[in-house]
N, C-alpha and C. Protein backbone atom coordinates (compact mmCIF):
# COMPACT_ATOMS: atom_id res chain seq x y z
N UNK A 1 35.11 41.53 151.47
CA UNK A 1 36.30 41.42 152.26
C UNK A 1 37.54 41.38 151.38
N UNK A 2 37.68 40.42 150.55
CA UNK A 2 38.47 40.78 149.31
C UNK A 2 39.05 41.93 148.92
N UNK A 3 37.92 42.99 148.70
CA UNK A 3 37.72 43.97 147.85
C UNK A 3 39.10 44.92 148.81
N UNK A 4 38.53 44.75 150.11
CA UNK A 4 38.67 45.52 151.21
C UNK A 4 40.56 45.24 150.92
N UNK A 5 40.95 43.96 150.95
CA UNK A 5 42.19 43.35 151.65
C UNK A 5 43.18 43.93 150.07
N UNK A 6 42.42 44.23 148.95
CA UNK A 6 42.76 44.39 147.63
C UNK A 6 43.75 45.69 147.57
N UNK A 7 42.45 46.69 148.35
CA UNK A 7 42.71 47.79 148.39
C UNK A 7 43.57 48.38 149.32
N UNK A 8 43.65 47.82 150.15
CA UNK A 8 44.34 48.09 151.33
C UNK A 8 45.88 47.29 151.23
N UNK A 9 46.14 46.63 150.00
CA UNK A 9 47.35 46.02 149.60
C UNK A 9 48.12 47.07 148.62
N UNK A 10 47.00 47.51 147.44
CA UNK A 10 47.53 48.88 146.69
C UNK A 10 47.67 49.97 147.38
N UNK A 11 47.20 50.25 148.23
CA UNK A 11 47.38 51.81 148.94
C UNK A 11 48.65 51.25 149.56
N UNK A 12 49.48 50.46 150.55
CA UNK A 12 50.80 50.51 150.68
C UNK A 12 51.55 50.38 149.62
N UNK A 13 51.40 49.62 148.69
CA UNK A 13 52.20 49.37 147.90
C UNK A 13 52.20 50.55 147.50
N UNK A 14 51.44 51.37 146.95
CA UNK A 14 52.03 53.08 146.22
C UNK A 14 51.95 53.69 147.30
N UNK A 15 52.39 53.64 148.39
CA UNK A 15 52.96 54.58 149.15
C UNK A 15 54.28 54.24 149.19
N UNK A 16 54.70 53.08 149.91
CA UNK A 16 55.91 53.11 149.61
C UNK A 16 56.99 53.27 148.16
N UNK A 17 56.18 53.71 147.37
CA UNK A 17 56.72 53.94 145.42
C UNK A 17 56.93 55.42 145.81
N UNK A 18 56.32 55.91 146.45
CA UNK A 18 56.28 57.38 146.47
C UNK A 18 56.62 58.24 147.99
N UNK A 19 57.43 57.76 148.83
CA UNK A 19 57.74 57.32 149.65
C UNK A 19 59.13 58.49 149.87
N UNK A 20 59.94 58.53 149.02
CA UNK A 20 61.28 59.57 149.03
C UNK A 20 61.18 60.27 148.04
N UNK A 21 59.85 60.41 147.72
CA UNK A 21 60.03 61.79 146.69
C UNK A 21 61.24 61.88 145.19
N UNK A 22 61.24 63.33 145.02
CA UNK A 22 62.34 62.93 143.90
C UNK A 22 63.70 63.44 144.73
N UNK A 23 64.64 62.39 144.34
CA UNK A 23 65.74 62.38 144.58
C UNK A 23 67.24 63.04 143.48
N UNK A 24 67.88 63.98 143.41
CA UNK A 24 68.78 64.18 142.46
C UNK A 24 70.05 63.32 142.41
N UNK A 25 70.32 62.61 141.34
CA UNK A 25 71.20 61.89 141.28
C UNK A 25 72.69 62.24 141.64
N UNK A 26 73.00 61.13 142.36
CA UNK A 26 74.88 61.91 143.06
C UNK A 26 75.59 61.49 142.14
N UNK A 27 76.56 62.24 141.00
CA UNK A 27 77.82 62.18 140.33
C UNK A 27 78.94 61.65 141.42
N UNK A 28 79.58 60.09 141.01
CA UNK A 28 80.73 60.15 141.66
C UNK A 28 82.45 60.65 140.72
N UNK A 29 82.87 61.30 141.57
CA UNK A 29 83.86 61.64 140.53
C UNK A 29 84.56 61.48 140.02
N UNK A 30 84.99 61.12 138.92
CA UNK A 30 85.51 60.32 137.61
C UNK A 30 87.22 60.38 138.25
N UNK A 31 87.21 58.78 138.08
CA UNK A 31 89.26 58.70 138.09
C UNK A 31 89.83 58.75 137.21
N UNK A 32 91.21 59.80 137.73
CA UNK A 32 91.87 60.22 136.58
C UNK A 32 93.10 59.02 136.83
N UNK A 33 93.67 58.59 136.05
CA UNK A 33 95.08 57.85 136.97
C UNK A 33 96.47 58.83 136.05
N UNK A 34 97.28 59.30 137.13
CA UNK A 34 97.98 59.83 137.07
C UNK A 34 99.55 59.25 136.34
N UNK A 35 99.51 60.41 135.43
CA UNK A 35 100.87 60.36 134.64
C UNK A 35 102.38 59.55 135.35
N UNK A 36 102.63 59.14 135.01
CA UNK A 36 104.20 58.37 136.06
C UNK A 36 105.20 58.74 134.74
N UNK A 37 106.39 59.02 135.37
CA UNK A 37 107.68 59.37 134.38
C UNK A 37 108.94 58.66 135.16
N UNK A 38 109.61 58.16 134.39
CA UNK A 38 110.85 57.35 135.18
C UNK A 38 111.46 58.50 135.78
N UNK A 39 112.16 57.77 136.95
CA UNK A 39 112.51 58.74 137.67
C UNK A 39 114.22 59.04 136.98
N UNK A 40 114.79 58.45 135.90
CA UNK A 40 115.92 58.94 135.48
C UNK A 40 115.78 60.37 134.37
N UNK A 41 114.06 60.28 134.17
CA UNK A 41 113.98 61.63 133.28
C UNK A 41 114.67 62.88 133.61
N UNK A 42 114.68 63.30 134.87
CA UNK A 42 114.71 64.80 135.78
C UNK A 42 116.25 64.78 135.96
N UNK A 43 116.83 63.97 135.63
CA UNK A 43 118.49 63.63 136.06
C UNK A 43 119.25 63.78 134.54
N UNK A 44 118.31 62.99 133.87
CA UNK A 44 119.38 63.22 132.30
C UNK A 44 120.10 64.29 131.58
N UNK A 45 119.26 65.56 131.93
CA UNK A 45 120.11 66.36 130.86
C UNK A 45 120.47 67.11 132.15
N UNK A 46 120.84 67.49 132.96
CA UNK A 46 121.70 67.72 134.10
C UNK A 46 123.07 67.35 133.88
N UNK A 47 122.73 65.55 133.88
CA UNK A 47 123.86 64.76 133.83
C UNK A 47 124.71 64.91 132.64
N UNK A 48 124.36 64.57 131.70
CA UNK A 48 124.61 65.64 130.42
C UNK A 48 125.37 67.00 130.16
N UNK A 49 124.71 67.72 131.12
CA UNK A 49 125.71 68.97 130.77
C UNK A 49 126.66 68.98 131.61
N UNK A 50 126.78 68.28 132.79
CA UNK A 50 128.32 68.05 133.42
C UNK A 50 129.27 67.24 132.72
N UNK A 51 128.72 66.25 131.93
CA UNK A 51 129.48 65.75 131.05
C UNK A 51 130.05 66.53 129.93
N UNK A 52 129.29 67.25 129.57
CA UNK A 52 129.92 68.71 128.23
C UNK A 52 130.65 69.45 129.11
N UNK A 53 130.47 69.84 129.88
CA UNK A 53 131.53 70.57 130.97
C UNK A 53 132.69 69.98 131.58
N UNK A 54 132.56 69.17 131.64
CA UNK A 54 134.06 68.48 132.18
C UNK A 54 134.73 68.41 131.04
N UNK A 55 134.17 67.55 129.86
CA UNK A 55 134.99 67.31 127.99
C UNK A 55 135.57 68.32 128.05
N UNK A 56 135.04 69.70 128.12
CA UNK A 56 135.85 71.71 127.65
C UNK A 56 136.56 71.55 128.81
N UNK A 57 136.57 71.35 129.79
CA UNK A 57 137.41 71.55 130.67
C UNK A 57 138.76 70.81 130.87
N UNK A 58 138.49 69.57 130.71
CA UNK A 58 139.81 69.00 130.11
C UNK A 58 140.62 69.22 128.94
N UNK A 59 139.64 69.56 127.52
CA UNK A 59 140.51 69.71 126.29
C UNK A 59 141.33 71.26 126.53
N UNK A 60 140.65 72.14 127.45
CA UNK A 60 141.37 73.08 127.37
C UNK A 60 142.09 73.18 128.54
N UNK A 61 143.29 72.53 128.04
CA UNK A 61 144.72 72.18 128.79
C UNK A 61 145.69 73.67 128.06
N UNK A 62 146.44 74.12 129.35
CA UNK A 62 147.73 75.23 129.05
C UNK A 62 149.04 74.52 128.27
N UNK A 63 149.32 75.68 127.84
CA UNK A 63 150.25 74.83 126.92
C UNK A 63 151.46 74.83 127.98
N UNK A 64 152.22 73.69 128.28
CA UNK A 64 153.76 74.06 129.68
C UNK A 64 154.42 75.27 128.67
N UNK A 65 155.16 75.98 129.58
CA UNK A 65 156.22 76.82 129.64
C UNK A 65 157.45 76.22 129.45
N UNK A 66 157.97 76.26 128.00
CA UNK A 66 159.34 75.54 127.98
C UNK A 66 160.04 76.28 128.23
């Protein structure tokens, strides 16, 4: 009876081991974390060249008509 209850304990037990077969492993996909730039970067040299543009525009004043 033993023998019986032995065997009949290993036969589930390796069934359920073998049970889902082979499975291929799922890749989850790797985080990247994304670049951040102050937001005054995209403005600076804009700002900049209105500033060189206004400087020429003022120094080059007409001379009056005496």
């Amino acid at each position: 009876m033993k023998k019986i209850a032995l065997a009949t304990a290993l036969s589930l037990a390796s069934t359920t081991a073998f049970a889902g077969g082979v499975v291929e492993p799922v890749m989850e996909p790797e985080v990247v974390a994304a670049k951040t730039t102050s937001s005054s970067g995209g403005i600076l040299i804009p700002l900049l060249l209105l500033i060189v543009v206004a400087a020429a525009i003022a120094s080059n004043g007409s001379d009056p008509i005496d």
